[in-house]
N, C-alpha and C. Protein backbone atom coordinates (compact mmCIF):
# COMPACT_ATOMS: atom_id res chain seq x y z
N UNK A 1 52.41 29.15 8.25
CA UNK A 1 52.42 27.97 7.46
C UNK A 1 53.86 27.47 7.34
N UNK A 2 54.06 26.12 7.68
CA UNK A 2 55.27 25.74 7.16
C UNK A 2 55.50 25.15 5.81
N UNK A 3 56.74 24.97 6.01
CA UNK A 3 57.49 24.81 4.41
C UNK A 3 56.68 23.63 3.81
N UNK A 4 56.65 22.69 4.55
CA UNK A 4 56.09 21.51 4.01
C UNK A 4 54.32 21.51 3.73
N UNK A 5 53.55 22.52 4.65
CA UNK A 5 52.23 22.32 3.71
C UNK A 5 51.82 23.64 2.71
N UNK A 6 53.37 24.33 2.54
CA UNK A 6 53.28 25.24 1.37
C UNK A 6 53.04 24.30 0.33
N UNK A 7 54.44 23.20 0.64
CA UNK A 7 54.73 22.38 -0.78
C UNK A 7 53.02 21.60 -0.72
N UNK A 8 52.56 21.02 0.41
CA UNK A 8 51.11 20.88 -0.31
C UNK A 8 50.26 21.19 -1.11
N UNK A 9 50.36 22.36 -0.64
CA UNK A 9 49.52 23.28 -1.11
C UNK A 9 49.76 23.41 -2.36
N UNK A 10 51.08 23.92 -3.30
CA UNK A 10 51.10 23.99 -4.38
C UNK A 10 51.31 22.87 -4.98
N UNK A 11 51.39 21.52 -4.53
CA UNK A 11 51.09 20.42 -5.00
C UNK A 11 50.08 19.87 -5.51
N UNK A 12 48.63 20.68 -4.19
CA UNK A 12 47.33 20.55 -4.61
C UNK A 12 46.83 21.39 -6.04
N UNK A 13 47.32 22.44 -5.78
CA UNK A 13 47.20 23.29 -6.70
C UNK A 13 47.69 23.09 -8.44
N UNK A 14 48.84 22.42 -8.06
CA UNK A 14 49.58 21.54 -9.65
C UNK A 14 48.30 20.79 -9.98
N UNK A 15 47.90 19.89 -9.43
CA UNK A 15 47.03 18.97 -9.71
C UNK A 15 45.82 19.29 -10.39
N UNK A 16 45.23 20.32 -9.32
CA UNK A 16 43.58 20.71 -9.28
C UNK A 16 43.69 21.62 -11.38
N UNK A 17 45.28 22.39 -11.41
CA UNK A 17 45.39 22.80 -12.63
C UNK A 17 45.93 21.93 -13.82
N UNK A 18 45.89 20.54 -13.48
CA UNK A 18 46.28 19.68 -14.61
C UNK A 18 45.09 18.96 -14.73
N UNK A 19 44.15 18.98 -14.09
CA UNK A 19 43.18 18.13 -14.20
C UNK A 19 42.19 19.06 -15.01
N UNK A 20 42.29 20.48 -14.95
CA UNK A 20 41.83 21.65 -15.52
C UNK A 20 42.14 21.64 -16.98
N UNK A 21 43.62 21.38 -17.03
CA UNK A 21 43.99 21.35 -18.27
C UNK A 21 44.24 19.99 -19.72
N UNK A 22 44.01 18.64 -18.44
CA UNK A 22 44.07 17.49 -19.53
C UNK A 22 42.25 17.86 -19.89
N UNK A 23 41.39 18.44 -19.55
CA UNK A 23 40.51 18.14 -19.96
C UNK A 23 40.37 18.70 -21.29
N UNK A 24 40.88 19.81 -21.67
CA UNK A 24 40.84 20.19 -23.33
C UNK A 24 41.21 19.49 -24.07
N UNK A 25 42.08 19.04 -24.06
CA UNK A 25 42.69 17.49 -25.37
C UNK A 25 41.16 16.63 -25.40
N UNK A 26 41.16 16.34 -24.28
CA UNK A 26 39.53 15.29 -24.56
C UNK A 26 38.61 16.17 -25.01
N UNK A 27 38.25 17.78 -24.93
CA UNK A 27 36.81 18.45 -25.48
C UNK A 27 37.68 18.69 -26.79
N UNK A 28 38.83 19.13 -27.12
CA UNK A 28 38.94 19.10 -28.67
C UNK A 28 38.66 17.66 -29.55
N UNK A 29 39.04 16.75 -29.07
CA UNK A 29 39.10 15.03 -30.00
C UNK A 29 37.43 15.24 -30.04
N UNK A 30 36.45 15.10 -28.94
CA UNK A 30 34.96 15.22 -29.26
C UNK A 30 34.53 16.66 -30.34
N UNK A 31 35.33 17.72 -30.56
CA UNK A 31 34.94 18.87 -30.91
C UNK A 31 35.15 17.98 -32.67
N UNK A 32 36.85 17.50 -32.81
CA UNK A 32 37.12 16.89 -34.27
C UNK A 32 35.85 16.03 -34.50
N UNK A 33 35.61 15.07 -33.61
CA UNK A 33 35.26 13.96 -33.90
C UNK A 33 33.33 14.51 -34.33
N UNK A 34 33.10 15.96 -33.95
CA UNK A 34 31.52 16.22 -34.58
C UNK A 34 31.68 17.16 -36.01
N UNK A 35 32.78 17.57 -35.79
CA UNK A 35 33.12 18.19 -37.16
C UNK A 35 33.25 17.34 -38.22
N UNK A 36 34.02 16.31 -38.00
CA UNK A 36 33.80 14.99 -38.60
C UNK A 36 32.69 14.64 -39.34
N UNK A 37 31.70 14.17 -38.15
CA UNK A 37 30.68 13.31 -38.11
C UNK A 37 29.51 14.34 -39.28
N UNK A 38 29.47 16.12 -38.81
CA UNK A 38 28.76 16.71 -39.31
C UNK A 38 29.11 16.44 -41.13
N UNK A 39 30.42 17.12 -40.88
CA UNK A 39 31.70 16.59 -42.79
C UNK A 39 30.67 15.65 -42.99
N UNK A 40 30.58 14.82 -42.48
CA UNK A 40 30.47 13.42 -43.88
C UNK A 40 28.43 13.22 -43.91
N UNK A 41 28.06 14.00 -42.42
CA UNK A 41 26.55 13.84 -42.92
C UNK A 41 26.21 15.05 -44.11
N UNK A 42 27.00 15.71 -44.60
CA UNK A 42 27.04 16.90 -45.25
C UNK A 42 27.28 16.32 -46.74
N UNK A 43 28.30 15.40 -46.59
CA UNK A 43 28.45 14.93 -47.73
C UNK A 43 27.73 13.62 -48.29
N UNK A 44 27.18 13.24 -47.19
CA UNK A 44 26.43 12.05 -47.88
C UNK A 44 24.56 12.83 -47.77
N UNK A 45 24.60 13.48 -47.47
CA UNK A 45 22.89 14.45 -48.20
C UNK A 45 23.30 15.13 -49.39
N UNK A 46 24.71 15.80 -49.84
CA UNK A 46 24.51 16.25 -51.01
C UNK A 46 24.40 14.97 -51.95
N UNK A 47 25.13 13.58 -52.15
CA UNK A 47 25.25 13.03 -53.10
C UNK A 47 24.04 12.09 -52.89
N UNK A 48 23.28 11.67 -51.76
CA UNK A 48 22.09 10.70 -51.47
C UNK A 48 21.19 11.28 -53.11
N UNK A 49 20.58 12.40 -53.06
CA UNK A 49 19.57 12.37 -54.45
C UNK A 49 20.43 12.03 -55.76
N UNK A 50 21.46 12.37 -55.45
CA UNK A 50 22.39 11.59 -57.17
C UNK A 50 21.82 10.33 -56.91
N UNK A 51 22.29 9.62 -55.94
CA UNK A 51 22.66 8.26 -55.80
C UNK A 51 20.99 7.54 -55.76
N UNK A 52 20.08 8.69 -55.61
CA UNK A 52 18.90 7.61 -55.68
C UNK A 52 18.24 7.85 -57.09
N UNK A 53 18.66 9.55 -57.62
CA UNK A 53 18.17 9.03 -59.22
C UNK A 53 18.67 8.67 -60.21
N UNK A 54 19.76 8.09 -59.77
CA UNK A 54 21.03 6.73 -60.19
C UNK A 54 20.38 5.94 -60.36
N UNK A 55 19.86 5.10 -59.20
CA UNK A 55 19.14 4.16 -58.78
C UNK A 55 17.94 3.77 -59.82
N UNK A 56 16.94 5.06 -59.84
CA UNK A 56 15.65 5.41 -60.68
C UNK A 56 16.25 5.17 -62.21
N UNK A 57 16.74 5.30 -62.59
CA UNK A 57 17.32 5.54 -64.33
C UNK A 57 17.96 3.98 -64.36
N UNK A 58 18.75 3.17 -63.55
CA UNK A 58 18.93 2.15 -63.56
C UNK A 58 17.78 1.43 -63.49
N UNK A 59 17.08 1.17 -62.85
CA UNK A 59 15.63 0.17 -63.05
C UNK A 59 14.66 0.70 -63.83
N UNK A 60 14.77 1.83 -64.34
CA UNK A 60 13.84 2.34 -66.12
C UNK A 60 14.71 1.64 -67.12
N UNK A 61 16.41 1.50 -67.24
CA UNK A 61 16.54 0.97 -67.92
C UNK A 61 16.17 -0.53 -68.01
N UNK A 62 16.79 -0.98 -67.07
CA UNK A 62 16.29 -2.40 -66.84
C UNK A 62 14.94 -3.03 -67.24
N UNK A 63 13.64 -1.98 -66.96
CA UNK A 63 12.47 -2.40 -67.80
C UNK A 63 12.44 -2.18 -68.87
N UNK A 64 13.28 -0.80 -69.61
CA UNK A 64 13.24 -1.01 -71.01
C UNK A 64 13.74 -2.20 -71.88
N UNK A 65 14.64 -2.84 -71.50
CA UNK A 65 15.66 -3.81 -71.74
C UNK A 65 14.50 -5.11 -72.13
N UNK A 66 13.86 -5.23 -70.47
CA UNK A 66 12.42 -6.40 -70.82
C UNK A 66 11.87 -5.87 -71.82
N UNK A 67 11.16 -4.76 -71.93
CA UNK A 67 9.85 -4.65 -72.94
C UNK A 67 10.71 -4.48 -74.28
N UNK A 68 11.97 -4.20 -74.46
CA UNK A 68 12.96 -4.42 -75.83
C UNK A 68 12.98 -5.93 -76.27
N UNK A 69 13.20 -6.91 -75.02
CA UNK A 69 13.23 -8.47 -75.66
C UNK A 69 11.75 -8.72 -76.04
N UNK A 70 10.81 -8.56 -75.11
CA UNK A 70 9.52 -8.91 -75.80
C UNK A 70 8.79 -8.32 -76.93
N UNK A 71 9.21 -7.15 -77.53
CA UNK A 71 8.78 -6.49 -78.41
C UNK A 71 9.79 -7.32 -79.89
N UNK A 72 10.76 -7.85 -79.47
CA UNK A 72 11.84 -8.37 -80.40
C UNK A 72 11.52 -9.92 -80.71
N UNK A 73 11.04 -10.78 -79.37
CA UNK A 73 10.07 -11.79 -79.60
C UNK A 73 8.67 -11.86 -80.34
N UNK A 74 8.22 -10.75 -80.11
CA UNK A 74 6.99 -10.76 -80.93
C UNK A 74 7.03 -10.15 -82.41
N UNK A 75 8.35 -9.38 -82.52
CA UNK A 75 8.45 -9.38 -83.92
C UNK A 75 9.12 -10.37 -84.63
N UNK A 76 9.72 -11.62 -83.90
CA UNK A 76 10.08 -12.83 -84.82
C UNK A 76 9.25 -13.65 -85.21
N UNK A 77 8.31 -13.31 -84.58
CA UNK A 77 6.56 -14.18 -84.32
C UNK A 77 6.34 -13.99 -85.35
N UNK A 78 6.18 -12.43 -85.54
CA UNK A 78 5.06 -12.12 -86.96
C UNK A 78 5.86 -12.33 -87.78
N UNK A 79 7.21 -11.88 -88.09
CA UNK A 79 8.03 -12.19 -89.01
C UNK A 79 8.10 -13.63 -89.52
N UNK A 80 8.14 -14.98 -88.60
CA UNK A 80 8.09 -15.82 -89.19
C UNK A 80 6.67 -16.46 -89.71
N UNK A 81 5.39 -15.53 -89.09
CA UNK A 81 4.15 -15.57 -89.56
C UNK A 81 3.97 -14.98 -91.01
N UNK A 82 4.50 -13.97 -91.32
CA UNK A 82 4.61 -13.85 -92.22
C UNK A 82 5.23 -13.80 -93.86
N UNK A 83 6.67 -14.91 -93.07
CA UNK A 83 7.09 -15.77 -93.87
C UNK A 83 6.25 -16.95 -94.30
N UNK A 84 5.44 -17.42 -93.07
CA UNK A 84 4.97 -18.75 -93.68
C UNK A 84 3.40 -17.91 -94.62
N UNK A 85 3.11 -16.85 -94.00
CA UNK A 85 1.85 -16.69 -95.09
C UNK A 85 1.87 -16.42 -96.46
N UNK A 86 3.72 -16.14 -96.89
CA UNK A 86 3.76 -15.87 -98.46
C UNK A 86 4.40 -17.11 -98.92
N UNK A 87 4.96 -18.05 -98.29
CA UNK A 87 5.63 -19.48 -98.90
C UNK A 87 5.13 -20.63 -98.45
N UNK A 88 3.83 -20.64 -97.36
CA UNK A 88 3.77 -21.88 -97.46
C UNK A 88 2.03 -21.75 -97.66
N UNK A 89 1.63 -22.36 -98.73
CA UNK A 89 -0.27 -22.81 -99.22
C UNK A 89 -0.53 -23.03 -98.03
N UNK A 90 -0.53 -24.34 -97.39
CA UNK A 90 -1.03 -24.95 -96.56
C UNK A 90 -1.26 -23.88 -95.46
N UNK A 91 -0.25 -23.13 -94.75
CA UNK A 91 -0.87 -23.00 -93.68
C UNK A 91 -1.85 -21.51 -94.10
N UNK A 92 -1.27 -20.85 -95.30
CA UNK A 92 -2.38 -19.97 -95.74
C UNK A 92 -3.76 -20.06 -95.64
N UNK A 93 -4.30 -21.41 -96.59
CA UNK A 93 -5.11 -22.15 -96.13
C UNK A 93 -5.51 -22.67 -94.64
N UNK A 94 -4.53 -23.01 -93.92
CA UNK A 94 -5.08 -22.89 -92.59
C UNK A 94 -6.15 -21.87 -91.88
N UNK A 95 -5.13 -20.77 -91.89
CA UNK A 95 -5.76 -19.55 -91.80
C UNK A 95 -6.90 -19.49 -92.06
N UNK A 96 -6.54 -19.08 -93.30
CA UNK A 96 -7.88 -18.95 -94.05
C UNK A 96 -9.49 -19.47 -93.44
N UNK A 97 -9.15 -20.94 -93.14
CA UNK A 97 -9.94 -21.66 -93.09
C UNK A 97 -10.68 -21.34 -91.31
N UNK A 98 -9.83 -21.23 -90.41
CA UNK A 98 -10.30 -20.78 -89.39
C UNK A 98 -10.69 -19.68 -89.52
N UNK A 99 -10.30 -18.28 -89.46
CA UNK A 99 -10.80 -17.28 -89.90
C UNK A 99 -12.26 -17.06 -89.91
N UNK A 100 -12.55 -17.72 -90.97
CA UNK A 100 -13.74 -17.65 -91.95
C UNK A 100 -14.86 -18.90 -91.70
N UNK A 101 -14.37 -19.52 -90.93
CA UNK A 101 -15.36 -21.02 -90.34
C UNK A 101 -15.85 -21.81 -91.83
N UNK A 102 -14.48 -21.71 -92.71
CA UNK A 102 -14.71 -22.81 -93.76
C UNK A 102 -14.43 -24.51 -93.45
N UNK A 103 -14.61 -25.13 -93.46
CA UNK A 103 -14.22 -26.65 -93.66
C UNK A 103 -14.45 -27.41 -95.09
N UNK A 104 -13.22 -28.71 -94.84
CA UNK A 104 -13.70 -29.42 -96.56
C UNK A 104 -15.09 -30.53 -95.87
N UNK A 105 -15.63 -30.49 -97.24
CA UNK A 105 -16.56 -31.63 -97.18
C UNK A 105 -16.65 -33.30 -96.37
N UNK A 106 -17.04 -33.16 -95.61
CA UNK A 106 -16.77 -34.66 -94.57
C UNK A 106 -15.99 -34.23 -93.58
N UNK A 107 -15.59 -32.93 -93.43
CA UNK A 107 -14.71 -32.77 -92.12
C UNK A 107 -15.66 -31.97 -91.18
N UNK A 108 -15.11 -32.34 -89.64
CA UNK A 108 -16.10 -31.79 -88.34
C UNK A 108 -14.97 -31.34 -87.63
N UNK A 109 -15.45 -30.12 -87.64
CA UNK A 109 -14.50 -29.42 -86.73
C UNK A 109 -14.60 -29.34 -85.26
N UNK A 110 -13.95 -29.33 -84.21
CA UNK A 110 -14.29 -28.65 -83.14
C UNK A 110 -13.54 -27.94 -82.15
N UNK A 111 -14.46 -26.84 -81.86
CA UNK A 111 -14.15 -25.72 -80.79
C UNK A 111 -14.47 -25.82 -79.25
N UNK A 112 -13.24 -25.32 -78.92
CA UNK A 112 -13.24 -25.31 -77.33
C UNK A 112 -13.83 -24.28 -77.34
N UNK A 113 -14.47 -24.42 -76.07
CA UNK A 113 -15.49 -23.08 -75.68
C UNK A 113 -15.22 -22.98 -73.78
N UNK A 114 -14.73 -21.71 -73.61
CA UNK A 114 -14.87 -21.42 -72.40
C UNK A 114 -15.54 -20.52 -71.72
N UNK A 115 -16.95 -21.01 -71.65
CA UNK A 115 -17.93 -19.95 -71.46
C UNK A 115 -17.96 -21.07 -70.15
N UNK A 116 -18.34 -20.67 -68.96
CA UNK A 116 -18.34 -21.24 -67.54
C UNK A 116 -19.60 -22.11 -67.43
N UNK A 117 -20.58 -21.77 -68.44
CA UNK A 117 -22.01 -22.00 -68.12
C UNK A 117 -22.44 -23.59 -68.81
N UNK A 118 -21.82 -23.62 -69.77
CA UNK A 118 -21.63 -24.60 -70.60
C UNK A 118 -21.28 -26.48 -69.71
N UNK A 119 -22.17 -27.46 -69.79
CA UNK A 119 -21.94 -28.26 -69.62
C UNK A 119 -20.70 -28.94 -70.15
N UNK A 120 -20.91 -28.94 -71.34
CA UNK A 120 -19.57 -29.65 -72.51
C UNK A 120 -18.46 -28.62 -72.86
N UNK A 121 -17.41 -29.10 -72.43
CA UNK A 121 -15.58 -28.31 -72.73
C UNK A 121 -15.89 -28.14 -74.30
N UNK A 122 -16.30 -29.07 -75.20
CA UNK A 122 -16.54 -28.72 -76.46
C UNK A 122 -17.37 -28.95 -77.60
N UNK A 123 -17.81 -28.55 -78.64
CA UNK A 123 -19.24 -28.47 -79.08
C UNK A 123 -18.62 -28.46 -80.86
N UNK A 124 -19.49 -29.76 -81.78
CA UNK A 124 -19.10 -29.28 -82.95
C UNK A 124 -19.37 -28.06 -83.85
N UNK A 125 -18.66 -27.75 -84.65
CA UNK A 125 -19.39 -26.26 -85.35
C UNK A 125 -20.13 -26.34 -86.48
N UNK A 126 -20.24 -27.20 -87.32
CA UNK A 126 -21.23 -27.69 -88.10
C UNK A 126 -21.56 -29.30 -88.21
């Protein structure tokens, strides 16, 4: 062999062992990059059930909140219902008067009726 396809030779040989050796830098960056990827699927399954019965307790409150205003509406209802039933006659008497199917003398009352079967929307009561 001469001098010059020694130097080939270990020229080939430089090569064939750098091409051997850039390849670990690239299998470690893929090795980080699943250690990584595993890290954070690790960390987003431990906190996912926080974060969804986060979620759950936020929209229970949120309906409590509704059925708090409507329970608060319907107690201004009665409340002012039952302001007007101790201070005002008249609508006591109102009451009263439906209730109990009283009327004054010469008056005709009438009731809507929503029975489906019924020709007439409404019918007098006495």
């Amino acid at each position: 062999m001469t001098e010059m396809e020694m130097e080939r030779t270990k020229l080939r040989s430089f090569q064939r062992a750098e091409q051997r050796s850039s390849i670990w830098p690239f299998l470690n960056r893929i090795l980080l990059m699943l250690i990584l990827m595993v890290s954070g699927a690790l960390v987003y399954l431990m906190y996912y059930p926080e974060n969804a019965r986060l979620e759950d307790l936020r929209n229970k409150v949120q309906k409590l909140r509704e059925q708090e205003k409507q329970v608060e509406l319907e107690n201004r209802l009665l409340q002012r219902e039952i302001h007007l039933l101790q201070t005002d006659p008249e609508y006591l008497e109102l009451i009263a008067r439906d209730k109990l199917d009283l009327m004054k003398p010469g008056e005709t009352i009438f009731r809507l009726d929503s029975r489906p079967d019924s020709s007439s929307s409404f019918y007098p009561v006495r």
